[in-house]
C-alpha atoms as a PDB file:
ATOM      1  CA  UNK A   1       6.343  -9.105  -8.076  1.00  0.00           C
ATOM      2  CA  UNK A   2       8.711  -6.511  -7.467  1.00  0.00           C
ATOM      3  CA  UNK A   3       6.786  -3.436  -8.760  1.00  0.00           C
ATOM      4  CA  UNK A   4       3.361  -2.457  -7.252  1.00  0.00           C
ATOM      5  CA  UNK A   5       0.763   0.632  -7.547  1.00  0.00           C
ATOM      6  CA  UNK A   6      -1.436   1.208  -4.406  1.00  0.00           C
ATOM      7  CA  UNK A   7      -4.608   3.367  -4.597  1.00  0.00           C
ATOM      8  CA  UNK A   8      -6.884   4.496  -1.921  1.00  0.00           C
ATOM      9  CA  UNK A   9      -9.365   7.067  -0.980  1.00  0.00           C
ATOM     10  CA  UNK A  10      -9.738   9.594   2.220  1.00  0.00           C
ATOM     11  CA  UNK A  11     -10.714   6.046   4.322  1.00  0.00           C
ATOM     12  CA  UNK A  12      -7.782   4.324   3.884  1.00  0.00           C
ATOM     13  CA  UNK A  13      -4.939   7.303   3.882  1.00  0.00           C
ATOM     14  CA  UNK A  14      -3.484   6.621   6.907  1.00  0.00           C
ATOM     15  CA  UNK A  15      -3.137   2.759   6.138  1.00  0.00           C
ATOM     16  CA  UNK A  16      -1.792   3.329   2.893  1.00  0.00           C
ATOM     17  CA  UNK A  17       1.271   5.086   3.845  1.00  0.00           C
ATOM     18  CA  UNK A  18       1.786   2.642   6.590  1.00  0.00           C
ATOM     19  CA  UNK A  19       1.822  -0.226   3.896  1.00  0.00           C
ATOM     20  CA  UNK A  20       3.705   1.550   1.041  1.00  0.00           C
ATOM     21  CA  UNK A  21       6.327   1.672   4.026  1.00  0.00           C
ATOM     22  CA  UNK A  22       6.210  -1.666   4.781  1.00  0.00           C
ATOM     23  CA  UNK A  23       6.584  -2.302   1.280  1.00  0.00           C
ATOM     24  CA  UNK A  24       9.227  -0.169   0.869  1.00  0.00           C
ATOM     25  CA  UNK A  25      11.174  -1.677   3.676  1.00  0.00           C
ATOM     26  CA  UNK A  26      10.665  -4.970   1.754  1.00  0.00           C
ATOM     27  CA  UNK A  27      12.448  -4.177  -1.259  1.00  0.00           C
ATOM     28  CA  UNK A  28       9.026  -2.982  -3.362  1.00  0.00           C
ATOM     29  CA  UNK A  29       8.947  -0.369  -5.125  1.00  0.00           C
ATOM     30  CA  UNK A  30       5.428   1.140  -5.161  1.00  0.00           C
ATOM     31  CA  UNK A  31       3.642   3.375  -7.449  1.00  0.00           C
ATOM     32  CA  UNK A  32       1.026   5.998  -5.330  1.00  0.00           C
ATOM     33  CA  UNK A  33      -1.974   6.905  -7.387  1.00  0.00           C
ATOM     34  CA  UNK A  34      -4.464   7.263  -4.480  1.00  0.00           C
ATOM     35  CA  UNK A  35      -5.305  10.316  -2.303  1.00  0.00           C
ATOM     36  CA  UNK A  36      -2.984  11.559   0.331  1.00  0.00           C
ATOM     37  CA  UNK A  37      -5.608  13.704   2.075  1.00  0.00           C
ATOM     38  CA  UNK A  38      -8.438  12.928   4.173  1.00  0.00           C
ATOM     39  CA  UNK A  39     -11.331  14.790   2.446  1.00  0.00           C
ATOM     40  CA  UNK A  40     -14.171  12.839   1.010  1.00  0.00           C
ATOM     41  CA  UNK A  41     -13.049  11.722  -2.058  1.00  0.00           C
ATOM     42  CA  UNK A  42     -14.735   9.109  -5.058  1.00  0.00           C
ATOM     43  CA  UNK A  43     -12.753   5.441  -4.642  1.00  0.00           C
ATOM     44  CA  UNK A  44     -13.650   4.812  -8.424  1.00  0.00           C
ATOM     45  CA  UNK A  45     -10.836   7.794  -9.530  1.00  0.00           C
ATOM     46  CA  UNK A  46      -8.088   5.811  -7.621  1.00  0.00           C
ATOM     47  CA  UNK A  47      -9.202   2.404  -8.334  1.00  0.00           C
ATOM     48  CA  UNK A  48      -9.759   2.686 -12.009  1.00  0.00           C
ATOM     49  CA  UNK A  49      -5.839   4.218 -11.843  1.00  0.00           C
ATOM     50  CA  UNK A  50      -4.054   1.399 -10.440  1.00  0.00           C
ATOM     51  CA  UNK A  51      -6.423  -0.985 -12.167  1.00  0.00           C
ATOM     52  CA  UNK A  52      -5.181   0.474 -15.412  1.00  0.00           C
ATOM     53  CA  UNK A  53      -1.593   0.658 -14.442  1.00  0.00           C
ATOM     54  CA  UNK A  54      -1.945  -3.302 -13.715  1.00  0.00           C
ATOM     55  CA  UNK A  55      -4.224  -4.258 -16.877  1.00  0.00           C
ATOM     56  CA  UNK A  56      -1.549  -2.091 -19.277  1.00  0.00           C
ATOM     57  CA  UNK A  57       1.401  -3.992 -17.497  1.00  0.00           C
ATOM     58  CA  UNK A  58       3.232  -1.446 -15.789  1.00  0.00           C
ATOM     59  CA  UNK A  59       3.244  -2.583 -12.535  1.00  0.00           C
ATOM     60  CA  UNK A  60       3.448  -6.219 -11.470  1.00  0.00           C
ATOM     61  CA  UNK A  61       0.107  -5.995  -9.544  1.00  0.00           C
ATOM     62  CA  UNK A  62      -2.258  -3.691  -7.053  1.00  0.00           C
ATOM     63  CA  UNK A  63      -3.141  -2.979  -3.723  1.00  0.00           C
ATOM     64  CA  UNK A  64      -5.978  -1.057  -3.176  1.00  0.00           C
ATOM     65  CA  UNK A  65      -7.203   0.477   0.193  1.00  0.00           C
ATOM     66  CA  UNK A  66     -10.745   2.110   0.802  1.00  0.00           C
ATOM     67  CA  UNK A  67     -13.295   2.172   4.098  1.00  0.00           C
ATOM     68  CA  UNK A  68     -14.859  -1.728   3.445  1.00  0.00           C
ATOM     69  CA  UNK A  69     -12.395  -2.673  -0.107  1.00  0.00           C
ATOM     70  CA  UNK A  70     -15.685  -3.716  -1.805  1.00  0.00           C
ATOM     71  CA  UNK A  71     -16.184  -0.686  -3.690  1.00  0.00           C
ATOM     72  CA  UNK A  72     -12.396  -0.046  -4.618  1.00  0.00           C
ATOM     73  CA  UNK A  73     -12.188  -3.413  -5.926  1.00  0.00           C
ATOM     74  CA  UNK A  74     -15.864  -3.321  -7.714  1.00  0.00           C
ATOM     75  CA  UNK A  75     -14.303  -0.526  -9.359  1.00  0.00           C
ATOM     76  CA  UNK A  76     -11.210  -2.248 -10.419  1.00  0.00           C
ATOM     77  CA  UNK A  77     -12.743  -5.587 -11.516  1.00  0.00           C
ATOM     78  CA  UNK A  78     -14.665  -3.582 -14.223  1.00  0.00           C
ATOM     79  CA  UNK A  79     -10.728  -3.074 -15.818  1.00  0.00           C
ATOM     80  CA  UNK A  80     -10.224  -5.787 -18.440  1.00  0.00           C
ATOM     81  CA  UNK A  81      -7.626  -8.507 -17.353  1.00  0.00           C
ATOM     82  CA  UNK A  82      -7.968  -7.000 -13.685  1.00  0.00           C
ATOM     83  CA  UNK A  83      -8.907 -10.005 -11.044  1.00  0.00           C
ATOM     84  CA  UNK A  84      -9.338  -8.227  -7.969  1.00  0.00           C
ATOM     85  CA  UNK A  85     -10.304 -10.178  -4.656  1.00  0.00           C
ATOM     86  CA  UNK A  86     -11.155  -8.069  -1.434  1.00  0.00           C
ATOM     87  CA  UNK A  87      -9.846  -9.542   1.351  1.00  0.00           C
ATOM     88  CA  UNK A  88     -10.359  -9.384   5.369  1.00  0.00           C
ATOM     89  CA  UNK A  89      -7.730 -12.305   6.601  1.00  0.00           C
ATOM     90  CA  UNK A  90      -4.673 -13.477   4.815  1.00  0.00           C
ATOM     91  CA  UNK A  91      -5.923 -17.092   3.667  1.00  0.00           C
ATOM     92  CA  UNK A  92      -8.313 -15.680   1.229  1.00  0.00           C
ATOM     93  CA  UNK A  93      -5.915 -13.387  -0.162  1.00  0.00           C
ATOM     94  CA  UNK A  94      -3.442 -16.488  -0.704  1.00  0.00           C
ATOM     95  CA  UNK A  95      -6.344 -18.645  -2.313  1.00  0.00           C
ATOM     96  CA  UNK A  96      -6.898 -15.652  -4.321  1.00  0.00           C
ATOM     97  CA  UNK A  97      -3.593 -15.796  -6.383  1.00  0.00           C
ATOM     98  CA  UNK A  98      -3.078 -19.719  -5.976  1.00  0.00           C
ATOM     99  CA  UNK A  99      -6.500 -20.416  -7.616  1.00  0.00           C
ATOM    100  CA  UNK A 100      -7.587 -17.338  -9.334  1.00  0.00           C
ATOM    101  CA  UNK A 101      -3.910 -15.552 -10.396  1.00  0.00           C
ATOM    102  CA  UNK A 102      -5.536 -12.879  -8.594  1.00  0.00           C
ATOM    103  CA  UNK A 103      -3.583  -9.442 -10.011  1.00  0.00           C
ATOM    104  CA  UNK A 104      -4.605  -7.332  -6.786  1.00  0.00           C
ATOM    105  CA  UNK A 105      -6.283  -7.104  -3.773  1.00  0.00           C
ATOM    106  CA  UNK A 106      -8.042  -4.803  -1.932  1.00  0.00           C
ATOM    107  CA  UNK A 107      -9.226  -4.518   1.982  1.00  0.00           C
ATOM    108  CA  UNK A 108     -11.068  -2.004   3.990  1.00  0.00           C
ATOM    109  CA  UNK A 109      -9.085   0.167   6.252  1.00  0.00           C
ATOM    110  CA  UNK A 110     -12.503   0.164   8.708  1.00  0.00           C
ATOM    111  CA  UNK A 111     -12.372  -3.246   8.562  1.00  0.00           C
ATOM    112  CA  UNK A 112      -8.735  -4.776   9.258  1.00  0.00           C
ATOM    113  CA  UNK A 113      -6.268  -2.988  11.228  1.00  0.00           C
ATOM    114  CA  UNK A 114      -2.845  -2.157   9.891  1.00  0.00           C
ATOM    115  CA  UNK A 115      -1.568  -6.029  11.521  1.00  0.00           C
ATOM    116  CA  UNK A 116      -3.838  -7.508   9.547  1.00  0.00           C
ATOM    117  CA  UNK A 117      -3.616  -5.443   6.282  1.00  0.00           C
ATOM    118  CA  UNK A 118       0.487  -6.432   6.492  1.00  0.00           C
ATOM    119  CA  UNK A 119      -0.330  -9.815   6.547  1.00  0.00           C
ATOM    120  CA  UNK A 120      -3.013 -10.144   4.018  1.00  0.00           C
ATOM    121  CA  UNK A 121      -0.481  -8.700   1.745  1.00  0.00           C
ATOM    122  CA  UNK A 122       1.976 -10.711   2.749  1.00  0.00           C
ATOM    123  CA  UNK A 123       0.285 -13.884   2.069  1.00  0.00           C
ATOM    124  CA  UNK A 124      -1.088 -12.608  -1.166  1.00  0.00           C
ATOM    125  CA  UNK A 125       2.445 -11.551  -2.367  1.00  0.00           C
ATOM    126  CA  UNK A 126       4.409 -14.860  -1.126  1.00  0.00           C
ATOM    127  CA  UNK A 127       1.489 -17.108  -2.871  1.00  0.00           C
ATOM    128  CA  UNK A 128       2.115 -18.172  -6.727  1.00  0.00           C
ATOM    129  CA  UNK A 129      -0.512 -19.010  -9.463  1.00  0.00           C
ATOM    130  CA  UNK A 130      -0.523 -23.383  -9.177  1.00  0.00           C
ATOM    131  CA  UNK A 131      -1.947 -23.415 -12.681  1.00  0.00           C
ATOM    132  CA  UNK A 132      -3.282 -27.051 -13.640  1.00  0.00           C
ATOM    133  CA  UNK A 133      -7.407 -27.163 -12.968  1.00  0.00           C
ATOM    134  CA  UNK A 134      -7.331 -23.397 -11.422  1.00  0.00           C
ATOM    135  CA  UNK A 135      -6.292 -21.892 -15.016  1.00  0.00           C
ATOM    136  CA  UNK A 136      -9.296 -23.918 -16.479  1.00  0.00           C
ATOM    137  CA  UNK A 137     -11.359 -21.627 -13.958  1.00  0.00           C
ATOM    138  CA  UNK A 138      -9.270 -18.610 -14.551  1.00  0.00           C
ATOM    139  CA  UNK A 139     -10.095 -18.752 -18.381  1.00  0.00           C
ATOM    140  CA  UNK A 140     -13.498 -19.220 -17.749  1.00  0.00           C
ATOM    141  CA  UNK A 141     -13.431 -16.203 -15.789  1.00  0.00           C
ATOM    142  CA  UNK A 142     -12.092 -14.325 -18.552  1.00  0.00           C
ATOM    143  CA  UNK A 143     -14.511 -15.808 -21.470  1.00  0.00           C
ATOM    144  CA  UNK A 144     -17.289 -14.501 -19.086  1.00  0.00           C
ATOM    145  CA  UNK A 145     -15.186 -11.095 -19.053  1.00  0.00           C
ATOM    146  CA  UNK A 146     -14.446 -11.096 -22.795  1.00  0.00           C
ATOM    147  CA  UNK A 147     -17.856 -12.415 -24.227  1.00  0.00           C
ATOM    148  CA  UNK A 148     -20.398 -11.792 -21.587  1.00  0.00           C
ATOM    149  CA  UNK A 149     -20.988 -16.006 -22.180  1.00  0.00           C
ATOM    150  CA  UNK A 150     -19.810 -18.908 -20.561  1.00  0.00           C
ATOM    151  CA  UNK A 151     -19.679 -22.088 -23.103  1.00  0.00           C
ATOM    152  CA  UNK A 152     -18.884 -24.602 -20.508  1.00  0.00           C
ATOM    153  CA  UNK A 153     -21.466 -24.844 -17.940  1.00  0.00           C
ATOM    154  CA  UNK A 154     -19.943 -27.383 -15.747  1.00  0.00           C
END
């Protein structure tokens, strides 16, 4: 991934520009489509944004930012083809794109500290898709998504 969009609301300002820098300073180049004030603000707007950008391919994949990440990432998992996983350490977010080919991931700027948020994206960016019995899952996932129906129940 070399191109990312990064959305957050009024929560989560502060961390954001923090991590677009670190980004940045990576080599990244990051799209902003969340808030860069601090007034209350509604996390859908920004998450539905970058979830788009993701699901219509213009970016290589998301980070979004809010107070907890669960209602960012609700928000962005309603996006066909978006597979969001909020995360509050960095081993979930590296399960999340080695068994899941998780597209983005969120976290909660009142939850994880800007230490933590580096290296749950970290993890999540260094970790690649391993295919094989996970993309059985991963297309299960997406008949659910798709059809509303699961034809293999086990």
């Amino acid at each position: 991934m070399k191109k990312l969009v990064i959305g957050n609301d009024h929560a989560a300002t502060d961390l954001k520009k923090e991590i677009m820098a670190y980004l940045e300073s990576k080599g990244y180049e990051v799209v902003n489509v969340g808030t860069d004030g601090y007034e209350s603000c509604n996390y859908p707007v920004y998450g539905y944004r970058a979830a788009r950008m993701v699901a219509d391919g213009e970016v290589d994949g998301g980070i979004l930012i809010c107070g907890s990440g669960v209602g960012i990432s609700l928000t962005a998992n309603k996006v066909d083809g978006v597979r969001c996983c909020v995360c509050s350490e960095p081993y979930s977010a590296k399960m999340s794109r080695e068994h899941n080919n998780s597209n983005m991931v969120a976290f909660g700027a009142r939850v994880v500290g800007p230490d933590m948020a580096k290296m749950i994206v970290d993890a999540w960016l260094e970790a690649e898709f391993q295919g094989g019995r996970h993309e059985t899952r991963v297309n299960m996932i997406m008949e659910v998504q798709d059809t509303q129906k699961l034809t293999a129940d086990k």
